[in-house]
C-alpha atoms as a PDB file:
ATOM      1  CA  UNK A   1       0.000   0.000   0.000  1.00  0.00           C
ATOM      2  CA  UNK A   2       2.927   2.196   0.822  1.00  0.00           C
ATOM      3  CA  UNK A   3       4.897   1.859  -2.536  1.00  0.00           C
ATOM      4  CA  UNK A   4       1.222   2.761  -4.178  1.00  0.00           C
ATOM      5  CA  UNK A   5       0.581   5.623  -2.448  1.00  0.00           C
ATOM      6  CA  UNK A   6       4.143   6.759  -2.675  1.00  0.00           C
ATOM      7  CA  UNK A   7       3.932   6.595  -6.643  1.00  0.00           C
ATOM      8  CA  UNK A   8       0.445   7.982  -6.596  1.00  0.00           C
ATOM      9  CA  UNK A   9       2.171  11.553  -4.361  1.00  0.00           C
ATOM     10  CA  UNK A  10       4.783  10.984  -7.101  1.00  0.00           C
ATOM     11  CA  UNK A  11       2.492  11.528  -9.902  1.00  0.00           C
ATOM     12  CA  UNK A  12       0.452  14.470  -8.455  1.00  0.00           C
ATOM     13  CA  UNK A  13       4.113  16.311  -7.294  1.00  0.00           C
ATOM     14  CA  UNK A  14       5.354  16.270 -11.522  1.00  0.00           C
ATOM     15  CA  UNK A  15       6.017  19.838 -12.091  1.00  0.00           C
ATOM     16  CA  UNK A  16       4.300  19.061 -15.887  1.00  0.00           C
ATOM     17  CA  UNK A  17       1.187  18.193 -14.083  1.00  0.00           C
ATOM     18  CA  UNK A  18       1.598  21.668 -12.419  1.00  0.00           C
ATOM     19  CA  UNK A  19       1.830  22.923 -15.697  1.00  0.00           C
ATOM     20  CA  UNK A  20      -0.798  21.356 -17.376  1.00  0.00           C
ATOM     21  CA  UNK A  21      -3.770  21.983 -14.942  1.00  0.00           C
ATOM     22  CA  UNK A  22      -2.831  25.816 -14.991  1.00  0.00           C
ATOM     23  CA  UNK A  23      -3.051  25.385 -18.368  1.00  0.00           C
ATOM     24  CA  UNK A  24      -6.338  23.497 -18.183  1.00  0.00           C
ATOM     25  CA  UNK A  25      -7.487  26.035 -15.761  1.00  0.00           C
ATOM     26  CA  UNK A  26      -6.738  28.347 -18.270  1.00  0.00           C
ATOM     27  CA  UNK A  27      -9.044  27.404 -20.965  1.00  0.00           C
ATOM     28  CA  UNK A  28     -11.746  26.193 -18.692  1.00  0.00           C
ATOM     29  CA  UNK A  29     -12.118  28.889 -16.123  1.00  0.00           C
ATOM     30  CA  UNK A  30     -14.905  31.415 -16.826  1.00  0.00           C
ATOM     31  CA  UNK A  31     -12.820  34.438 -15.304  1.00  0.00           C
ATOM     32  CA  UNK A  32     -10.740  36.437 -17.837  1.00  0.00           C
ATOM     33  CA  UNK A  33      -8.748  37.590 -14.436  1.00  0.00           C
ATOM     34  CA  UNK A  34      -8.251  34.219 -13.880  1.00  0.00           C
ATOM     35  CA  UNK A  35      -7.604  32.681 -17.119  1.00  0.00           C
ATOM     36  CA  UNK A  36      -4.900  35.375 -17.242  1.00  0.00           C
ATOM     37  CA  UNK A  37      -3.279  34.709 -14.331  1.00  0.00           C
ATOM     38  CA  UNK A  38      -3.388  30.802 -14.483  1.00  0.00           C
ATOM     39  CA  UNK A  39      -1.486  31.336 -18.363  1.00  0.00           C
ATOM     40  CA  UNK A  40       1.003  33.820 -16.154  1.00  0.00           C
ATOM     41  CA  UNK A  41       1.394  31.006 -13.772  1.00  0.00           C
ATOM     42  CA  UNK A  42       2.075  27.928 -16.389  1.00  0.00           C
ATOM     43  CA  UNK A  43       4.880  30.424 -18.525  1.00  0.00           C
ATOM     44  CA  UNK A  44       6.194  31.265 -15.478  1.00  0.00           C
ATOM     45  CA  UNK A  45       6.687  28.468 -14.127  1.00  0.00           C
ATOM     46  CA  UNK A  46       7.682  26.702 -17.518  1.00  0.00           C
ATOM     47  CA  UNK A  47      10.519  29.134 -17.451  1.00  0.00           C
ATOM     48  CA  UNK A  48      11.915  29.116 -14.324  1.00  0.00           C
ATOM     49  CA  UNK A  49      11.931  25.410 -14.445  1.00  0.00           C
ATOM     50  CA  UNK A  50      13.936  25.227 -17.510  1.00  0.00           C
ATOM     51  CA  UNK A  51      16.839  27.448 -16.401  1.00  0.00           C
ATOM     52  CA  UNK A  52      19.875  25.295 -16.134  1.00  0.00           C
ATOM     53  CA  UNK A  53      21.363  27.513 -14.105  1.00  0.00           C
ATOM     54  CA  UNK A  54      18.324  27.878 -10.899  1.00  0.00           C
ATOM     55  CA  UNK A  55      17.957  24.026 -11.434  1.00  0.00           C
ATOM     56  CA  UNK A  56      22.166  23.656 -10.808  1.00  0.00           C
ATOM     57  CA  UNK A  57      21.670  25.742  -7.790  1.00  0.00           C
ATOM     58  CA  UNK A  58      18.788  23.497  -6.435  1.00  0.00           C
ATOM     59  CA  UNK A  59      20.547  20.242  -7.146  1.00  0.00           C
ATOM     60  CA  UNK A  60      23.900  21.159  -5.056  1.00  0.00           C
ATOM     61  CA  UNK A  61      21.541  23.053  -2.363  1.00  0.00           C
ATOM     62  CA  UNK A  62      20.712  19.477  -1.569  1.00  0.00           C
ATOM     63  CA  UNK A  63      22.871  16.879  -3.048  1.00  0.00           C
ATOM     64  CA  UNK A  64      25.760  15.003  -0.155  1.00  0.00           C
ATOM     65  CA  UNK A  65      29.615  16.466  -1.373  1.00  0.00           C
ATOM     66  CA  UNK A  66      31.837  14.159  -2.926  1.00  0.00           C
ATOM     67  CA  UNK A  67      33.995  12.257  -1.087  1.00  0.00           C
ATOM     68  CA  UNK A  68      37.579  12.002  -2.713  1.00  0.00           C
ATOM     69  CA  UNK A  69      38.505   8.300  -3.606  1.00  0.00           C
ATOM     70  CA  UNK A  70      42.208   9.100  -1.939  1.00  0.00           C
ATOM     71  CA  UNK A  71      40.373  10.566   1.329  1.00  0.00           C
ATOM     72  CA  UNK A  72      38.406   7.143   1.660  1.00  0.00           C
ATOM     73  CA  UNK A  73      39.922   4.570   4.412  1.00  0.00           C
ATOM     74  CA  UNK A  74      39.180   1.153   4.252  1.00  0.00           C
ATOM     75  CA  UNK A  75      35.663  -0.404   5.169  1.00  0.00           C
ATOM     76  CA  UNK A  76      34.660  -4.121   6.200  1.00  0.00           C
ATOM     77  CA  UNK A  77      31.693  -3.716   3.900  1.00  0.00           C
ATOM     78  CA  UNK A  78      29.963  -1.543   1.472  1.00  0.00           C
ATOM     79  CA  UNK A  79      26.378  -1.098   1.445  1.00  0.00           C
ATOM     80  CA  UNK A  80      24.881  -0.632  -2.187  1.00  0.00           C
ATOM     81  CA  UNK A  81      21.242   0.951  -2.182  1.00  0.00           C
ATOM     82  CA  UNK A  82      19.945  -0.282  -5.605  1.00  0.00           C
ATOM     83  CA  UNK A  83      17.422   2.145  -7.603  1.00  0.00           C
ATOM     84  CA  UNK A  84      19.228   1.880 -11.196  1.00  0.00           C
ATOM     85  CA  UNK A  85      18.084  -0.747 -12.922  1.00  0.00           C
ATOM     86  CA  UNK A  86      15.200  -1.025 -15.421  1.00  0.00           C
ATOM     87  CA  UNK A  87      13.129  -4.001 -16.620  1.00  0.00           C
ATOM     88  CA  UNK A  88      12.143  -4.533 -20.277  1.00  0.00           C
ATOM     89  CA  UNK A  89       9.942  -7.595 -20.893  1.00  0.00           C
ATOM     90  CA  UNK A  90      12.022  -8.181 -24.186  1.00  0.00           C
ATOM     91  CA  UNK A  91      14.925  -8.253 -23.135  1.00  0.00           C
ATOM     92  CA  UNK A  92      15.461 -10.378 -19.700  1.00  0.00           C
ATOM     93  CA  UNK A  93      18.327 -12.052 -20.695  1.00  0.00           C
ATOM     94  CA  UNK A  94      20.819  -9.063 -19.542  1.00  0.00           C
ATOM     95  CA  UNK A  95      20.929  -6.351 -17.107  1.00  0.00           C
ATOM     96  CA  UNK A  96      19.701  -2.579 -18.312  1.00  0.00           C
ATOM     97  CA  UNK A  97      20.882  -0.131 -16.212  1.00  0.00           C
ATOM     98  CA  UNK A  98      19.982   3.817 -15.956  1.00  0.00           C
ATOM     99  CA  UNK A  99      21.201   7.025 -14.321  1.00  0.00           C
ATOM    100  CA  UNK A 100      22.849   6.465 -11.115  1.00  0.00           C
ATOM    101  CA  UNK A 101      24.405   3.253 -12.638  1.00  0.00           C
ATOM    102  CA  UNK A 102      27.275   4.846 -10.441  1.00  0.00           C
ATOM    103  CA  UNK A 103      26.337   3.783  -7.462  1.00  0.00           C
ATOM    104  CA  UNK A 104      27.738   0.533  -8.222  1.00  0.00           C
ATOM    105  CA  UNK A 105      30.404   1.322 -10.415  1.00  0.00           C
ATOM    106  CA  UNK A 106      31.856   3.236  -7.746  1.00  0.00           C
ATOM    107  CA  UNK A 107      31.207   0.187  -5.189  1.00  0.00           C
ATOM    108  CA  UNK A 108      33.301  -1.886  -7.724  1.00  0.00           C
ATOM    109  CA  UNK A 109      36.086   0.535  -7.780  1.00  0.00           C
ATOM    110  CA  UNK A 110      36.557   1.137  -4.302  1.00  0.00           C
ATOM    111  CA  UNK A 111      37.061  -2.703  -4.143  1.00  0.00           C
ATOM    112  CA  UNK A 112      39.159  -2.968  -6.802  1.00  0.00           C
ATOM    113  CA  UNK A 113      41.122  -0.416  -5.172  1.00  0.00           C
ATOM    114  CA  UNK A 114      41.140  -2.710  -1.584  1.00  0.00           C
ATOM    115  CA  UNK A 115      38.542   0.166  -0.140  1.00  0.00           C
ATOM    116  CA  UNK A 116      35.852  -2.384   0.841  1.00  0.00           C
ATOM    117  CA  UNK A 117      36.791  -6.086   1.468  1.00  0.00           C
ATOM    118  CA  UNK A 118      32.711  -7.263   1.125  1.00  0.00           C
ATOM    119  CA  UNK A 119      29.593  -5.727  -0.698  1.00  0.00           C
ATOM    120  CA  UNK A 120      26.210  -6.182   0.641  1.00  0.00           C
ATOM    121  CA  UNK A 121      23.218  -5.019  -1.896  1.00  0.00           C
ATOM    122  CA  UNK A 122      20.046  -3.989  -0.970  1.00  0.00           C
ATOM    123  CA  UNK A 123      16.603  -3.887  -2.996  1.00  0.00           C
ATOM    124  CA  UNK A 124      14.488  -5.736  -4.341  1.00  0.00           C
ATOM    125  CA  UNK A 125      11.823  -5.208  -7.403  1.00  0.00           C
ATOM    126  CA  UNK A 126      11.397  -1.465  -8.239  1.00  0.00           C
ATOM    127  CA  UNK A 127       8.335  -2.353 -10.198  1.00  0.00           C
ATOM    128  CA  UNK A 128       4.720  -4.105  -9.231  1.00  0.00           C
ATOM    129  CA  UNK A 129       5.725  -6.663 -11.597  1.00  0.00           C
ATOM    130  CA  UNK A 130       5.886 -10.778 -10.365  1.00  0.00           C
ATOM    131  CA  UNK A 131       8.428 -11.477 -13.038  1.00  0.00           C
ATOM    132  CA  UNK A 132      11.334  -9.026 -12.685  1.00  0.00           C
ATOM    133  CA  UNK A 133      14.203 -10.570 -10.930  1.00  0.00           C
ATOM    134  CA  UNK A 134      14.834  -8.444  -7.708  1.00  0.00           C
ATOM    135  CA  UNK A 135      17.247  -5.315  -8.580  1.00  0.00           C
ATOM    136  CA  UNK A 136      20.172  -6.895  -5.848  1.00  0.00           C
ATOM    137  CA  UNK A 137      20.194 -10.015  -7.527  1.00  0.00           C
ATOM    138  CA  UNK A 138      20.609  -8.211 -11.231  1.00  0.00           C
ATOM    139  CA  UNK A 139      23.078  -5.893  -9.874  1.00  0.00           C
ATOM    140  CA  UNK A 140      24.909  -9.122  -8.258  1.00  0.00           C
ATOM    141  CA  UNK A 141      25.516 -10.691 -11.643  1.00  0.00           C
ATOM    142  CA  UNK A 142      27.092  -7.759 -13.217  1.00  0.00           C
ATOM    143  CA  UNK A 143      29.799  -7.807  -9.956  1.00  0.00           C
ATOM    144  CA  UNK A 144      30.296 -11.587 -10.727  1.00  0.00           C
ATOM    145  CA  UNK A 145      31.015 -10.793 -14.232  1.00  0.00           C
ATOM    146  CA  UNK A 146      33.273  -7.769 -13.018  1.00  0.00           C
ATOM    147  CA  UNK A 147      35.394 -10.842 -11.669  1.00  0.00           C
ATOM    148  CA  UNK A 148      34.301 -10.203  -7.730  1.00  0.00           C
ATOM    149  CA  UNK A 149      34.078 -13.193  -6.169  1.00  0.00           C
ATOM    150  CA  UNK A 150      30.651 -14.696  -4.802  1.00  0.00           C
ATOM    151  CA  UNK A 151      32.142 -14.845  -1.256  1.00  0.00           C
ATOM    152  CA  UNK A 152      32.588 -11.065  -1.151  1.00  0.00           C
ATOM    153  CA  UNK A 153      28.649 -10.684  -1.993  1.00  0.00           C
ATOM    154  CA  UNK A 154      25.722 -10.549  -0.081  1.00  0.00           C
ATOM    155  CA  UNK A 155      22.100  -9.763  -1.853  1.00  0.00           C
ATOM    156  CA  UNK A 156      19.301  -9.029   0.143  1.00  0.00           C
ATOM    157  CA  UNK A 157      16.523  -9.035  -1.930  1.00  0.00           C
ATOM    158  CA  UNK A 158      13.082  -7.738   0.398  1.00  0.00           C
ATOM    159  CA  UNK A 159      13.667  -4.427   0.723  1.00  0.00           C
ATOM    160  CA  UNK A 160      11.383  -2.108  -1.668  1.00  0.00           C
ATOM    161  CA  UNK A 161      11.632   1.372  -0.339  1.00  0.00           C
ATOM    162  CA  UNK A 162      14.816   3.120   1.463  1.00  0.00           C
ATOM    163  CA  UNK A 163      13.870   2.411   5.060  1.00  0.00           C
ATOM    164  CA  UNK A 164      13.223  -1.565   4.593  1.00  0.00           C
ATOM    165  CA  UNK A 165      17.237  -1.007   3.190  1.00  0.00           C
ATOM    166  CA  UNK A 166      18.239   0.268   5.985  1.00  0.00           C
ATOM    167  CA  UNK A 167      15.822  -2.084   8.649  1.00  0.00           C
ATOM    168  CA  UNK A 168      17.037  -5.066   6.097  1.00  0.00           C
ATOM    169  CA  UNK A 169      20.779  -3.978   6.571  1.00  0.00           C
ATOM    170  CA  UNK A 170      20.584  -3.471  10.155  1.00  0.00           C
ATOM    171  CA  UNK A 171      19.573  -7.129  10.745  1.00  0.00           C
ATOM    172  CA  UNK A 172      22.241  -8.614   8.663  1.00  0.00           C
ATOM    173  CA  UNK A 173      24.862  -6.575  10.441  1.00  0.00           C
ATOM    174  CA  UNK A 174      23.965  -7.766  13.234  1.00  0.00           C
ATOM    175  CA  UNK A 175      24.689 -11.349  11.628  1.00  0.00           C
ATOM    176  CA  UNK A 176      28.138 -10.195  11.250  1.00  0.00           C
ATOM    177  CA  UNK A 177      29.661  -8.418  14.294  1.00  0.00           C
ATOM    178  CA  UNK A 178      32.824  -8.360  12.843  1.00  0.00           C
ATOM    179  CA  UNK A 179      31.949  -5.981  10.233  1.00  0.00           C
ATOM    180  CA  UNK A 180      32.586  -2.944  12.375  1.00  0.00           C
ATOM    181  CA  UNK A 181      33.468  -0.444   9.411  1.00  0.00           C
ATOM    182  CA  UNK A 182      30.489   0.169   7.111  1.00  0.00           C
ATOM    183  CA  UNK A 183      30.313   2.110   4.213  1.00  0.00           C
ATOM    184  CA  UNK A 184      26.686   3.524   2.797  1.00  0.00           C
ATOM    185  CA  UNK A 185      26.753   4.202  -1.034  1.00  0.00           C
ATOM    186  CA  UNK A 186      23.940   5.908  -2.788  1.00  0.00           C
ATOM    187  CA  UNK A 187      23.377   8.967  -5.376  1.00  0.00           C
ATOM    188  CA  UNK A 188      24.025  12.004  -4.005  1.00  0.00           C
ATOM    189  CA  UNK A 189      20.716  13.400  -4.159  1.00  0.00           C
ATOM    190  CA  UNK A 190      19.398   9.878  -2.322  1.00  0.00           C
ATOM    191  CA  UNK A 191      22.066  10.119   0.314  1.00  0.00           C
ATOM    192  CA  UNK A 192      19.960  12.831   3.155  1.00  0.00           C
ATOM    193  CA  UNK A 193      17.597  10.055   3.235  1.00  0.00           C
ATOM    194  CA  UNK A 194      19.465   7.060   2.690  1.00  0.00           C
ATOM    195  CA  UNK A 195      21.479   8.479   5.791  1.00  0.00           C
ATOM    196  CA  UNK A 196      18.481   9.172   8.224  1.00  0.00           C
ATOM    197  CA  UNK A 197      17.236   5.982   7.687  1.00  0.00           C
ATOM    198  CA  UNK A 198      20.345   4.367   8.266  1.00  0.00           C
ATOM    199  CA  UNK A 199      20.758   6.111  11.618  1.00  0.00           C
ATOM    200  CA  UNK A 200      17.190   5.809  12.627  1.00  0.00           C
ATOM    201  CA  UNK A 201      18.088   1.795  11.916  1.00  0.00           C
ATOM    202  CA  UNK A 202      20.858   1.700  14.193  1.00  0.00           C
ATOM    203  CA  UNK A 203      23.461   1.503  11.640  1.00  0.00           C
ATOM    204  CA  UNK A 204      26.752   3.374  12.334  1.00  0.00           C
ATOM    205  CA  UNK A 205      28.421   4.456   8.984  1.00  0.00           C
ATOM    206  CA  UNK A 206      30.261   6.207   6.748  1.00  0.00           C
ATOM    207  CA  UNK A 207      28.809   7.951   3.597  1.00  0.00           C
ATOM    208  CA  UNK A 208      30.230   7.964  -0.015  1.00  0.00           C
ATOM    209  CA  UNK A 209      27.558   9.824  -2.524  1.00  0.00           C
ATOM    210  CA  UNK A 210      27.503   9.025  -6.411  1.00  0.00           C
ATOM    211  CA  UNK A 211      25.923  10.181  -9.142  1.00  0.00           C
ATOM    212  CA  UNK A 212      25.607  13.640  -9.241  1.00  0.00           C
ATOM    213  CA  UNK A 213      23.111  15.666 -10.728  1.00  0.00           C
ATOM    214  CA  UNK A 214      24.959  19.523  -9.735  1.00  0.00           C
ATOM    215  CA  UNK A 215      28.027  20.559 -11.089  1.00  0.00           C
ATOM    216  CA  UNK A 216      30.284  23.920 -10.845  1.00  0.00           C
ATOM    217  CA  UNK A 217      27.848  26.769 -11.966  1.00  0.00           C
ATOM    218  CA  UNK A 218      28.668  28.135 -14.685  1.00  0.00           C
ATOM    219  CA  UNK A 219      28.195  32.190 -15.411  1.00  0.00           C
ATOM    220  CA  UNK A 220      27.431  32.430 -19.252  1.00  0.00           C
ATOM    221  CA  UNK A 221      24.235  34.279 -20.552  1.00  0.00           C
ATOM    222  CA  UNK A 222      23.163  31.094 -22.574  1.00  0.00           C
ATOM    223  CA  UNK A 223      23.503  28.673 -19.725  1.00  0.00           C
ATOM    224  CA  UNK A 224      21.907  31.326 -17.015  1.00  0.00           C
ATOM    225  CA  UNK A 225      19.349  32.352 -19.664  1.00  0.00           C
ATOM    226  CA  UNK A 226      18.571  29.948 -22.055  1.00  0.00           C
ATOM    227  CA  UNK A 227      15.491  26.920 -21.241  1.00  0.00           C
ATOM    228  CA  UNK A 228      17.006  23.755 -21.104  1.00  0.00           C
ATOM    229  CA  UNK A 229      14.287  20.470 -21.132  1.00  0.00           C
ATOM    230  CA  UNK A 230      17.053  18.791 -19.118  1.00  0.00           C
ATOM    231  CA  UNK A 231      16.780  21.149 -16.641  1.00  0.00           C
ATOM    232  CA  UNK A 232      12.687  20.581 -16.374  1.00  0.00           C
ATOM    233  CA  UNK A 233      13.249  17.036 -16.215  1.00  0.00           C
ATOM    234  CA  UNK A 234      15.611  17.528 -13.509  1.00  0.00           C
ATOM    235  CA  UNK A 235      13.217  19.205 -11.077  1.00  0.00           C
ATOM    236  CA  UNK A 236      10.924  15.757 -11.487  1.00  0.00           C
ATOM    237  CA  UNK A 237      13.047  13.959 -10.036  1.00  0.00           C
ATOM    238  CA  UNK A 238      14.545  16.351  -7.210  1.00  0.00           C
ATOM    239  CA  UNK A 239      10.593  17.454  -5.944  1.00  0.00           C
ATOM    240  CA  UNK A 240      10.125  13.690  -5.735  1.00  0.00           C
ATOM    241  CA  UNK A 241      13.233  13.284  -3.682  1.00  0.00           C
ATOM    242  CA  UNK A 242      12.287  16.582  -1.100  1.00  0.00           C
ATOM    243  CA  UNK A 243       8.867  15.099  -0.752  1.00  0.00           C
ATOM    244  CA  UNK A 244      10.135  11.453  -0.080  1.00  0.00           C
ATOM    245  CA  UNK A 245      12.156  13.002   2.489  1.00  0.00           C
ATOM    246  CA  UNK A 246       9.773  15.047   4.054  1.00  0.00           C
ATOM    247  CA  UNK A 247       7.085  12.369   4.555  1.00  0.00           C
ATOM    248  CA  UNK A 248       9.708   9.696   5.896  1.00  0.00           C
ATOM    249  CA  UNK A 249      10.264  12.484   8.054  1.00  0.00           C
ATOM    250  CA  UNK A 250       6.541  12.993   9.340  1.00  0.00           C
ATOM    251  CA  UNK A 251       6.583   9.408   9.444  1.00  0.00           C
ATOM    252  CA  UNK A 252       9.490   8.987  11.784  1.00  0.00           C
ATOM    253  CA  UNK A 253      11.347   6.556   9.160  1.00  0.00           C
ATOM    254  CA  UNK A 254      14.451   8.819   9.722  1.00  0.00           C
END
């Protein structure tokens, strides 16, 4: 009921569904005054949420800073919050991946490097669908064909939001008191939550964000003037993360 609801607030919190019903209110309403103002209200907003430059600001007002790979000690185990896979009924014979495929590229390098001795990954399906293999077990083979051996993986396959990661986790440290050193690896824009949750679970850790969505800003008239549909597309998916947030908050999840 809770992943339902969740993508239902998701759906009503798209900044083109903003748009639209201003728009809609726009052709529909019988006040001129109003008509006006909703049109004012849908350009507005169209244009403020297509500057690259306002979104850039946004994104690093709220995304976790980078951790330098030198700065990085070494951890008993890395925890890998999946999130970045996608399923296409077509196609199950292989792994597709999307943004935020970092998250476990990074894992992989930091043990490659001798950063992290084990990898546990969390998540299971992402989508209300019986026949999708769970996300930890997908993101498991690509780590087996990256040569790291099955002894230095754990999968834990239940977990379908951020706080049954971090419950999940917390019980299968608990399994293994010896892994004292723990490092939590998510997207940077994830990691405010991924990191409540975490603590609210018990879990004592270090952080190590991927998968950034800011950058430097950059002071040029095109890219502080110009619309940019990336940028638009950008505020989806950060209003969705604020509002995740906020209601684990309210609901004491972290």
């Amino acid at each position: 009921m809770f992943f339902i609801l969740s993508k239902t607030l998701d759906f009503l919190l798209l900044p083109i569904v903003w748009v639209l019903l201003l728009l809609f209110l726009a052709v529909f309403l019988k006040s001129a005054i109003w008509r006006r103002r909703c049109l004012l209200g849908a350009l507005a907003m169209l244009l403020l949420l297509s500057n690259p430059f306002l979104a850039n600001l946004a994104w690093r007002a709220w995304e976790a800073r980078p951790v330098p790979v030198r700065e990085v000690g070494t951890y008993d185990v890395a925890v890998l919050l999946t999130g970045v896979t996608e399923y296409h009924p077509e196609a199950t014979d292989r792994v597709h991946t999307k943004k935020g495929a970092d998250r476990f590229l990074h894992t992989l390098q930091l043990y490659r490097l001798g950063k992290v001795n084990k990898i546990l990954i969390t998540g299971g399906k992402g989508f209300l669908m019986d026949e999708m293999v769970p996300e930890a077990e997908q993101l498991k083979r690509i780590m087996l064909q990256a040569g790291v051996p099955e002894e230095d993986l754990i999968v834990e396959t239940g977990a379908v939001n951020t706080r049954e990661n971090a419950l999940n986790t917390a019980k299968i440290l608990q399994q293994h008191p010896e892994w004292q050193k723990v490092l939590l690896v998510t997207s940077a824009f994830h990691m405010r939550r991924a990191a409540g949750c975490f603590t609210k679970a018990g879990v004592t850790f270090d952080s190590y964000p991927t998968d950034f969505y800011s950058s430097a800003p950059i002071y040029t008239p095109d890219y502080m003037i110009i619309p940019n549909a990336v940028a638009f597309e950008g505020w989806q998916h950060l209003v969705h993360e604020i509002a995740g947030y906020v209601v684990y908050k309210v609901l004491g999840y972290c």
